[in-house]
C-alpha atoms as a PDB file:
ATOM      1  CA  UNK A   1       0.000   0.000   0.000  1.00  0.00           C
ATOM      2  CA  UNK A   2       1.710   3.491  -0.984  1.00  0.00           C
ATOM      3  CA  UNK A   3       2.439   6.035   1.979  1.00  0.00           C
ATOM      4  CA  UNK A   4       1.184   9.491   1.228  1.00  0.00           C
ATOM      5  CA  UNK A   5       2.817  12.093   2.947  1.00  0.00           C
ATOM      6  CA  UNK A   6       1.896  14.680   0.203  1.00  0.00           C
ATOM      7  CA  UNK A   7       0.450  15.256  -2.698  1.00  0.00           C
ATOM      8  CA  UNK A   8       2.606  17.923  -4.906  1.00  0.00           C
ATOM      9  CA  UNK A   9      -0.764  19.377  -6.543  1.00  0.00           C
ATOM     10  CA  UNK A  10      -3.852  19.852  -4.669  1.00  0.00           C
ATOM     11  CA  UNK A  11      -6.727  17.579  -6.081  1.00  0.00           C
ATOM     12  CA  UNK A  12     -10.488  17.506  -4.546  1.00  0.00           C
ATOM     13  CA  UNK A  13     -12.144  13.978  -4.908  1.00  0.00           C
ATOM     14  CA  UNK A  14     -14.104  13.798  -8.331  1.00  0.00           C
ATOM     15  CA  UNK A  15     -17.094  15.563  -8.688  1.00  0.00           C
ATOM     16  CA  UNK A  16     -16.912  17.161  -5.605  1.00  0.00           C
ATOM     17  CA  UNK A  17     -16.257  21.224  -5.982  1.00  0.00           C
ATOM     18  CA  UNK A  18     -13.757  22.390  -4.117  1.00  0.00           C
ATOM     19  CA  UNK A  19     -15.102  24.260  -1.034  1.00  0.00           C
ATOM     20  CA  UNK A  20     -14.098  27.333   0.603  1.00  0.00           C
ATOM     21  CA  UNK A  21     -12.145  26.932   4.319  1.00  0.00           C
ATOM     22  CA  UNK A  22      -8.771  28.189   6.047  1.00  0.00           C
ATOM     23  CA  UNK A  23      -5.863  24.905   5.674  1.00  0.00           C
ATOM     24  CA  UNK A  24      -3.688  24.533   8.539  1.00  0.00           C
ATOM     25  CA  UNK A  25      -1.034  26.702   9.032  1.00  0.00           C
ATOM     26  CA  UNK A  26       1.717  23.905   8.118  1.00  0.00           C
ATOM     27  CA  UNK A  27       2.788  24.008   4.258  1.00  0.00           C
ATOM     28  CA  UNK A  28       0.743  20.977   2.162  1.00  0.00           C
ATOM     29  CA  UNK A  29       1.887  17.483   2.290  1.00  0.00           C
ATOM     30  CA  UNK A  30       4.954  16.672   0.204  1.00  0.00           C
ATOM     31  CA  UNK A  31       5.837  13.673  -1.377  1.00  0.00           C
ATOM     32  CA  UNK A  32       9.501  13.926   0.430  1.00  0.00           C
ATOM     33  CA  UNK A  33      10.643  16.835  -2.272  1.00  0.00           C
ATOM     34  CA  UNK A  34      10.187  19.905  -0.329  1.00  0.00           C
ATOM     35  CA  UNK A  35      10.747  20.520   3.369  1.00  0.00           C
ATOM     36  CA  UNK A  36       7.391  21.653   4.399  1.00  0.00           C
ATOM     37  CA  UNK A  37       9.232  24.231   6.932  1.00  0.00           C
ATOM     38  CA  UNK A  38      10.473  21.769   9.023  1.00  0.00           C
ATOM     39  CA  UNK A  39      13.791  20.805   7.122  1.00  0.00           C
ATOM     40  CA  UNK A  40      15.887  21.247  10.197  1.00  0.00           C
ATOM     41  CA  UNK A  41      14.425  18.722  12.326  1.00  0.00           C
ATOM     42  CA  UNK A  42      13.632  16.171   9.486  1.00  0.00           C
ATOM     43  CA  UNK A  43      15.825  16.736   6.416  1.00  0.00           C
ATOM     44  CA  UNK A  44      14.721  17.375   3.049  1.00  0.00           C
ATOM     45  CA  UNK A  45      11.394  16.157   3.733  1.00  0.00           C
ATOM     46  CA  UNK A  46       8.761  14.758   5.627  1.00  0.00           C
ATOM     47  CA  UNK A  47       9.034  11.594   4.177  1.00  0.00           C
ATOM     48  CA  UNK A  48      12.984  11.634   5.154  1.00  0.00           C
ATOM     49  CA  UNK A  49      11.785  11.920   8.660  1.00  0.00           C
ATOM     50  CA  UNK A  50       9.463   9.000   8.617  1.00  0.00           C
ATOM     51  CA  UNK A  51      12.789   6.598   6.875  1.00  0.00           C
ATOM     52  CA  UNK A  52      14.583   8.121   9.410  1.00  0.00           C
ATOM     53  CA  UNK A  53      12.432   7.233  12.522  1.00  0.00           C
ATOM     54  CA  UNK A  54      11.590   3.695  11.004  1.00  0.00           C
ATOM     55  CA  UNK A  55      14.983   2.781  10.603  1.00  0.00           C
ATOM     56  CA  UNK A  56      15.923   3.524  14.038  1.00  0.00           C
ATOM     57  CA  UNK A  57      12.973   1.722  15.207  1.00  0.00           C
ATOM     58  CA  UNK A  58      14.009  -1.109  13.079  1.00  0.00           C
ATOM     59  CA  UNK A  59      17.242  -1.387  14.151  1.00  0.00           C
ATOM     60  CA  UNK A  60      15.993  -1.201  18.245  1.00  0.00           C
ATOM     61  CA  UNK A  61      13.924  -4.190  17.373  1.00  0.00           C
ATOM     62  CA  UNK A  62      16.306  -6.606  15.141  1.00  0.00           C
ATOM     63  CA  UNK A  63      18.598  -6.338  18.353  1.00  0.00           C
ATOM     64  CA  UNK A  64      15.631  -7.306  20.651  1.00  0.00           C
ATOM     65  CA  UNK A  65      14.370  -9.881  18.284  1.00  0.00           C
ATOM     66  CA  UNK A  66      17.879 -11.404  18.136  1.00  0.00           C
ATOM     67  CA  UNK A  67      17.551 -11.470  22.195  1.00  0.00           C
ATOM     68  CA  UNK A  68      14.406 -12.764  21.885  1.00  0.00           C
ATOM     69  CA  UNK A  69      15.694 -16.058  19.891  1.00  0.00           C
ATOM     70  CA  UNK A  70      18.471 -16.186  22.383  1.00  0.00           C
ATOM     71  CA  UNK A  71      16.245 -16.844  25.072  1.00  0.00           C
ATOM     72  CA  UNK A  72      13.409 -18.777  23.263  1.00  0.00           C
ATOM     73  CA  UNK A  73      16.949 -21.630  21.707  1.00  0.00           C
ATOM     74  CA  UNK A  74      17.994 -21.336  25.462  1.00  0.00           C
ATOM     75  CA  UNK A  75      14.433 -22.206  26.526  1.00  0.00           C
ATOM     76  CA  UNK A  76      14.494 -25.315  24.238  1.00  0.00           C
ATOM     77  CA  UNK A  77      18.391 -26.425  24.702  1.00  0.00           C
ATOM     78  CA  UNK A  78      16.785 -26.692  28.262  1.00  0.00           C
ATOM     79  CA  UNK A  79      13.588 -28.617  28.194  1.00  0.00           C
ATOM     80  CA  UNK A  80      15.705 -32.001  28.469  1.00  0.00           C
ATOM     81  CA  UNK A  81      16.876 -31.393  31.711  1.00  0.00           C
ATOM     82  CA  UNK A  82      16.983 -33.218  35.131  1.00  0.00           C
ATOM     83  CA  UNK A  83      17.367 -32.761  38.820  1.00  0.00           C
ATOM     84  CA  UNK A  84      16.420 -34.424  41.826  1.00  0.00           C
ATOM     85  CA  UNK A  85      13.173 -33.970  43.362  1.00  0.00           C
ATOM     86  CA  UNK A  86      14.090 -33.348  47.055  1.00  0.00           C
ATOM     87  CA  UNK A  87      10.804 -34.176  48.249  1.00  0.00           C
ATOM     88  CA  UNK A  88      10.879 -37.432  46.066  1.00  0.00           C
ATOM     89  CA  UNK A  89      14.567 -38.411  46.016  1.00  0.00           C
ATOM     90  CA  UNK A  90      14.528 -39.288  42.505  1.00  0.00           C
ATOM     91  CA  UNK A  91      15.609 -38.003  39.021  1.00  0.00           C
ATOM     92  CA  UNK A  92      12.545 -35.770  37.431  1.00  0.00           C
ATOM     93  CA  UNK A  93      12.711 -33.417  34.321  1.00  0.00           C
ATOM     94  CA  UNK A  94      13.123 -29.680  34.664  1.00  0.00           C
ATOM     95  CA  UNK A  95      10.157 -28.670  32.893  1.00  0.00           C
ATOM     96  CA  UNK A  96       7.627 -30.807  33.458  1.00  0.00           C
ATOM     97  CA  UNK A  97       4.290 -31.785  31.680  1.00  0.00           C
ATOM     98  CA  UNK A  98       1.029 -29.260  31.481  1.00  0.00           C
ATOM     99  CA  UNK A  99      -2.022 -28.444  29.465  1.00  0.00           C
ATOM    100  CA  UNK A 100      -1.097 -24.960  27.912  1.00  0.00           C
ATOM    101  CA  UNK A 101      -4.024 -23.229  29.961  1.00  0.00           C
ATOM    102  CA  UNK A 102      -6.617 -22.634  27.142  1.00  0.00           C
ATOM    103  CA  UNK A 103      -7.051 -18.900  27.835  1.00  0.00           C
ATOM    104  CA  UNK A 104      -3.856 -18.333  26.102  1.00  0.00           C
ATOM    105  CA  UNK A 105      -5.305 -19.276  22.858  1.00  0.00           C
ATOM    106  CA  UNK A 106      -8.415 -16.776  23.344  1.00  0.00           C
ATOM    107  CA  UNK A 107      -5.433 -14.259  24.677  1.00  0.00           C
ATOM    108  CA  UNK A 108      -4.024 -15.011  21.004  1.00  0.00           C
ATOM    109  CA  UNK A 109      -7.407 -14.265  19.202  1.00  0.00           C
ATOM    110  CA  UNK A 110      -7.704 -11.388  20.736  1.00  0.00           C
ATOM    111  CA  UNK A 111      -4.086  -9.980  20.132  1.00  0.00           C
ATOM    112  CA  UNK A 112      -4.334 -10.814  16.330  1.00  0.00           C
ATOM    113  CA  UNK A 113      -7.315  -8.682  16.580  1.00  0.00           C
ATOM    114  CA  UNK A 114      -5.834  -5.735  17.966  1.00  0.00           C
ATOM    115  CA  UNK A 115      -2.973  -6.019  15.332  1.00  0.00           C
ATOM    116  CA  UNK A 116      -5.877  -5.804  12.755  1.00  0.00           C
ATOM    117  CA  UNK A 117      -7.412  -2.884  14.097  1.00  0.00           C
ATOM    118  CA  UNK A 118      -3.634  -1.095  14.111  1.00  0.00           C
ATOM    119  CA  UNK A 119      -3.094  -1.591  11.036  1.00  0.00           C
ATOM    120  CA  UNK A 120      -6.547   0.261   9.930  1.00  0.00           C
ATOM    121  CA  UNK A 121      -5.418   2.945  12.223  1.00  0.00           C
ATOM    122  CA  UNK A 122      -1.931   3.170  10.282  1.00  0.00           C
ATOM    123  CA  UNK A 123      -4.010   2.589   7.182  1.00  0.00           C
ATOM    124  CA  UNK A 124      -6.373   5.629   7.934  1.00  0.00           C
ATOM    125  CA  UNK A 125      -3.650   8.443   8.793  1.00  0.00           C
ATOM    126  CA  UNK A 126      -2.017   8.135   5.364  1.00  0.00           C
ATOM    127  CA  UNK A 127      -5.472   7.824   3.385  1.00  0.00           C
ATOM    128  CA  UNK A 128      -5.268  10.432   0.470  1.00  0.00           C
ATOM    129  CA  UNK A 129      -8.443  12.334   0.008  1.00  0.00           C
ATOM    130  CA  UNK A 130      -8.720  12.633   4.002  1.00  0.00           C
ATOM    131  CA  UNK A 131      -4.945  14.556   3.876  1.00  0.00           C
ATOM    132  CA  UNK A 132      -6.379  16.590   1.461  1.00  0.00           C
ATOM    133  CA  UNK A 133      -9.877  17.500   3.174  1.00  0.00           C
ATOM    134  CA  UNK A 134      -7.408  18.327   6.049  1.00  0.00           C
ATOM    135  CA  UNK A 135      -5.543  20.493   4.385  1.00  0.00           C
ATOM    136  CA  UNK A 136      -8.636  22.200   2.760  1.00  0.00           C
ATOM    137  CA  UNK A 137      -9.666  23.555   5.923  1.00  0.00           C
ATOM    138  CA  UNK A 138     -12.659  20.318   5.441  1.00  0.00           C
ATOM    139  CA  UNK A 139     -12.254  18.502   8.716  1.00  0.00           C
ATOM    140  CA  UNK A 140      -9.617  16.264  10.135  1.00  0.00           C
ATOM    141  CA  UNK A 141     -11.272  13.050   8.973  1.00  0.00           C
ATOM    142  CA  UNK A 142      -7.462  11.114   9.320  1.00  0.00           C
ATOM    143  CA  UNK A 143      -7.093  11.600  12.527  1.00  0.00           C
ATOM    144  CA  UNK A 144     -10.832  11.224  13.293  1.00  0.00           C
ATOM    145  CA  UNK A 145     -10.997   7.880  11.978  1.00  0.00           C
ATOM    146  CA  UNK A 146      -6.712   6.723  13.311  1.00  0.00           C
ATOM    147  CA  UNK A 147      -8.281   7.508  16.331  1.00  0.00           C
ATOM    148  CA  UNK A 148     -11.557   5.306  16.558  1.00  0.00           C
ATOM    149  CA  UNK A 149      -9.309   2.267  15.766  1.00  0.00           C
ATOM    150  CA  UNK A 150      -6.395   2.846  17.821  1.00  0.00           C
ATOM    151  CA  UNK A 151      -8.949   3.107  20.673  1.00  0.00           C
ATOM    152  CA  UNK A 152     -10.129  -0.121  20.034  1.00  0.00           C
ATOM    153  CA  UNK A 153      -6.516  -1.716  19.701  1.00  0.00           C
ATOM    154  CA  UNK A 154      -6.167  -0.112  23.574  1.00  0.00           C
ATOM    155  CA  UNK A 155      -9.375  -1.695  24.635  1.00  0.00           C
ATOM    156  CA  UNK A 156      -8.046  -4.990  23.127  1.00  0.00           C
ATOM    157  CA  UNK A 157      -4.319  -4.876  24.438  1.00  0.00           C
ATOM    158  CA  UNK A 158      -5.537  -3.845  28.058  1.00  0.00           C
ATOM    159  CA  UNK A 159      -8.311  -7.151  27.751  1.00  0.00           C
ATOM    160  CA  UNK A 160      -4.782  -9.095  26.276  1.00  0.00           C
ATOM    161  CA  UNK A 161      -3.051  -7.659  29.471  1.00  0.00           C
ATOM    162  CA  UNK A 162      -5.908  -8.925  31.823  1.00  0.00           C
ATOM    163  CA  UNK A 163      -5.602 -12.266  29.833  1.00  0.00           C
ATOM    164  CA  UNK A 164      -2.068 -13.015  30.384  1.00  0.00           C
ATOM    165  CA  UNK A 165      -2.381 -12.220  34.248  1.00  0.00           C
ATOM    166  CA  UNK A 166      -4.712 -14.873  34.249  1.00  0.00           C
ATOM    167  CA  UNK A 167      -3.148 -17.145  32.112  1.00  0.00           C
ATOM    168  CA  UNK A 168       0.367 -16.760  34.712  1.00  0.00           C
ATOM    169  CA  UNK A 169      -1.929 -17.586  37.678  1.00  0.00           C
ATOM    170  CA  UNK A 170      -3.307 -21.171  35.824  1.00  0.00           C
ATOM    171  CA  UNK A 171       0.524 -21.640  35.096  1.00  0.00           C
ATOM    172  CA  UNK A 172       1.525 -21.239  38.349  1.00  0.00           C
ATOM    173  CA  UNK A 173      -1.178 -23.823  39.958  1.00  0.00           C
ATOM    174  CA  UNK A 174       0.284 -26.309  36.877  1.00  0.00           C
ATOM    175  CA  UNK A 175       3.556 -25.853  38.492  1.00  0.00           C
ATOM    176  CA  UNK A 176       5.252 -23.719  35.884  1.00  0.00           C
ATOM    177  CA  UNK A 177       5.615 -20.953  38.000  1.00  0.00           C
ATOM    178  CA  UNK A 178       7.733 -19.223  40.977  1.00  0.00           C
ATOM    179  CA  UNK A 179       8.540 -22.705  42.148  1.00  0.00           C
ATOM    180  CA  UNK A 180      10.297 -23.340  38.601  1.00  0.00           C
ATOM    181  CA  UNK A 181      12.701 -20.650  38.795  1.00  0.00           C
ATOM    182  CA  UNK A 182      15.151 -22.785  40.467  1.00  0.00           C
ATOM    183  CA  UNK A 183      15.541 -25.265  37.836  1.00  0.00           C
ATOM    184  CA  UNK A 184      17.892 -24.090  34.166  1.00  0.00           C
ATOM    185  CA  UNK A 185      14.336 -24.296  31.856  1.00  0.00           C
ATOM    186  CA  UNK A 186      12.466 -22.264  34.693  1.00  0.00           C
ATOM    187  CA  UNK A 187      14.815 -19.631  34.831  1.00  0.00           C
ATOM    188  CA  UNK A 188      14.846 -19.417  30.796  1.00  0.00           C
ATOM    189  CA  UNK A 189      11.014 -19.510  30.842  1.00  0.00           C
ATOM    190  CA  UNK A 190      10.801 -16.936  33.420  1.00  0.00           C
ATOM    191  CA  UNK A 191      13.158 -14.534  31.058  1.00  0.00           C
ATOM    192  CA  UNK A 192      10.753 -14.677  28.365  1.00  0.00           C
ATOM    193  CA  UNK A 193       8.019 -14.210  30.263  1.00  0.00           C
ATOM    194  CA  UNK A 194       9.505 -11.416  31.277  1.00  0.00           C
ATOM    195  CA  UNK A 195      10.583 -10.269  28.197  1.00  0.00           C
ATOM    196  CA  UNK A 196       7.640 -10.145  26.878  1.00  0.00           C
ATOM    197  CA  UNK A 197       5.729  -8.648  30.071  1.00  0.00           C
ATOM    198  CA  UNK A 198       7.874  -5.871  29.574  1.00  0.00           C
ATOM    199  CA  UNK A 199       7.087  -5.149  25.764  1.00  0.00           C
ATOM    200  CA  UNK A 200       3.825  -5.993  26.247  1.00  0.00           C
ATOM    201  CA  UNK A 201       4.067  -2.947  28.935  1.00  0.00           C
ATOM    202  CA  UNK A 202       5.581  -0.443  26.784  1.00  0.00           C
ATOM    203  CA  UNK A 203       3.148  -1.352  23.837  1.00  0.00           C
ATOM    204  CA  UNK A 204      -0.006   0.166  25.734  1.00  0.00           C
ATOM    205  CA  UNK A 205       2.143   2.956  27.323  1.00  0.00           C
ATOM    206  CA  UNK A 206       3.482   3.881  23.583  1.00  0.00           C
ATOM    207  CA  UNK A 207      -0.388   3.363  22.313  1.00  0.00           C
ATOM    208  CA  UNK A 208      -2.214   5.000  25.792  1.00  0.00           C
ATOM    209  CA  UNK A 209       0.981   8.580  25.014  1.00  0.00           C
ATOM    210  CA  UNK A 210      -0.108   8.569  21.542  1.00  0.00           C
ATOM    211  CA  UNK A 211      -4.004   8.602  21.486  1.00  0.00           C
ATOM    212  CA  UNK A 212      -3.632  11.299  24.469  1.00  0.00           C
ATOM    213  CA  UNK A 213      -0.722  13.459  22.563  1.00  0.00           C
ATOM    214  CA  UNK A 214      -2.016  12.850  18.603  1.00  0.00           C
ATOM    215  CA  UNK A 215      -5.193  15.469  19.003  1.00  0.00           C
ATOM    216  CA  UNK A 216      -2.468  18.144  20.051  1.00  0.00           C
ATOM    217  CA  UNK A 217       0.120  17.386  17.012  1.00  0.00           C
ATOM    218  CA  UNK A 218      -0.143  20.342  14.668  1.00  0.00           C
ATOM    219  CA  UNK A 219       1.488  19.044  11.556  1.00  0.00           C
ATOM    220  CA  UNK A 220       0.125  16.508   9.512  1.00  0.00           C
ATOM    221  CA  UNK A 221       3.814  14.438   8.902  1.00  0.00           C
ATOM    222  CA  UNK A 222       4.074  14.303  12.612  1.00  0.00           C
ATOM    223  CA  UNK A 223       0.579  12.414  13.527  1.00  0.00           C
ATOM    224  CA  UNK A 224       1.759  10.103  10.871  1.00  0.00           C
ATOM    225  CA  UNK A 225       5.102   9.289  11.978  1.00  0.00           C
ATOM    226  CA  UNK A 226       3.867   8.671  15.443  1.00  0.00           C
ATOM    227  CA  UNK A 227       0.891   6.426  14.420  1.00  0.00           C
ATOM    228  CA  UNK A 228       3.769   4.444  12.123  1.00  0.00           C
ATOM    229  CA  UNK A 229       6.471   3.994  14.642  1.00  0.00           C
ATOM    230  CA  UNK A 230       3.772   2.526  17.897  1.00  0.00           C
ATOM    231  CA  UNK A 231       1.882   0.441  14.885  1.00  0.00           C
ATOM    232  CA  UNK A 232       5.236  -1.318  13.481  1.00  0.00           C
ATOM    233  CA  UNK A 233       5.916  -1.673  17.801  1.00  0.00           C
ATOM    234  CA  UNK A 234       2.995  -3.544  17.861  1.00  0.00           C
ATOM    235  CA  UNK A 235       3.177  -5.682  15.294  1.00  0.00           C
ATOM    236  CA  UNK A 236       6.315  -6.372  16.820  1.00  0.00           C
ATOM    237  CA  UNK A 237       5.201  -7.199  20.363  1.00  0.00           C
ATOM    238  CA  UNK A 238       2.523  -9.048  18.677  1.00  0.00           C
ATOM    239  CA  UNK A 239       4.741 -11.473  16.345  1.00  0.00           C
ATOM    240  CA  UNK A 240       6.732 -11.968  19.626  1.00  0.00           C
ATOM    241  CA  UNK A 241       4.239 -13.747  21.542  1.00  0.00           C
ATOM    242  CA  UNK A 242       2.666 -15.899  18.669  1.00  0.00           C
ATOM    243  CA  UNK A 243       6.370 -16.976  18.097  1.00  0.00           C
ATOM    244  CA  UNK A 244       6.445 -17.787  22.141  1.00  0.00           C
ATOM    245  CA  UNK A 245       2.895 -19.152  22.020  1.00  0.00           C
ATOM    246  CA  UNK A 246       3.819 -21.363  18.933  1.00  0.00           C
ATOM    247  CA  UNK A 247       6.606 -22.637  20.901  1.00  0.00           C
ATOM    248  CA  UNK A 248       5.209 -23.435  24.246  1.00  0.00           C
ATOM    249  CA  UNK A 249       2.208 -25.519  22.124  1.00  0.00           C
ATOM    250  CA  UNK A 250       4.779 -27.398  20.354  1.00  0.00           C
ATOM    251  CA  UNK A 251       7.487 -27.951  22.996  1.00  0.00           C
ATOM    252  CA  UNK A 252       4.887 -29.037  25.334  1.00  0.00           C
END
């Protein structure tokens, strides 16, 4: 799907006249060719910012993803393990047995849902014609419409979030929890759980900062670069866990 940040000629939808109505203050979207007034901060153009931004991004999370495998191989190498059961005085694996609790796979559903609704959130702040009624003084039907669906992929991460909790308790009374940590594949479990606690953490902060801070974002580049960089974070977090969940079914 192209990216518009800009067309280089104003255009009204066809048939519709073009209507009277102040356009923001910022210059008109650019296609990356002009600097919109805001050279200094993004280069040549606003599409120079958004590369810019994403490749940063991108390089954060190819170093967390190549931590991420690191812990998941570790996780594996250790499945095989044995100690002895104190309590028992005999040889028993490290990891043992359990029903993946089924909530996880409803916790899944719904996660796959809220990357669906980001990506019609990303989809809606770089729809053409809406730029354009922006910048016609017609509304602010972009934003309007980035910000109905990244509501709902906040409603559905927080119910993911509640999910999980509930998910670690049934864990826990399977005996895959606190009790684990002691053993090599319980200490390697409990690192991606954490892991993944923690970027499942920053996902709603980044998505709770930008619905509250994307109504106050004057320029029309800047609500787009912000949508972009927490919707390719999500995906992210997202393809995480399936990759965990996908593990944890199999390996189990």
């Amino acid at each position: 799907m192209p990216i518009l940040l800009a067309p280089d000629t104003v255009q009204t939808r066809p048939g519709v006249p073009a209507r009277g109505g102040k356009p923001p203050a910022d210059q008109p979207p650019t296609h990356g060719h002009g600097g919109g007034g805001d050279g200094r901060l993004w280069g040549p153009g606003p599409r120079a910012g958004l590369y810019r931004v994403r490749a940063l991004l991108f390089s954060v999370l190819a170093v967390e993803a190549a931590l991420f495998a690191a812990l998941l191989l570790l996780f594996h190498a250790r499945l095989s393990g044995t100690h002895i059961d104190p309590r028992m005085l005999r040889q028993v694996r490290d990891w043992p047995s359990a029903l993946i609790p089924p909530i996880l796979f409803l916790n899944s559903a719904i996660l796959v849902t809220s990357m669906l609704t980001m990506a019609r959130a990303r989809r809606h702040i770089f729809a053409e014609f809406d730029l354009i009624d922006e910048w016609l003084g017609m509304g602010r039907p972009a934003l309007e419409n980035a910000l109905k669906w990244l509501g709902g992929t906040l409603i559905l991460g927080l119910l993911f979030l509640a999910g999980q909790w509930v998910g670690w308790n049934q864990f826990n009374d399977a005996g895959l929890g606190i009790e684990q940590q002691s053993t090599p594949a319980g200490r390697a479990f409990h690192l991606l759980a954490g892991a993944h606690a923690v970027h499942l953490a920053a996902g709603i902060l980044a998505l709770t900062v930008c619905l509250g801070v994307l109504c106050t974002i004057k320029r029309i580049q800047h609500r787009q670069i912000a949508v972009d960089v927490v919707a390719w974070f999500w995906h992210a977090m997202g393809f995480a866990w399936l990759l965990l969940f996908a593990a944890l079914t199999c390996w189990q």
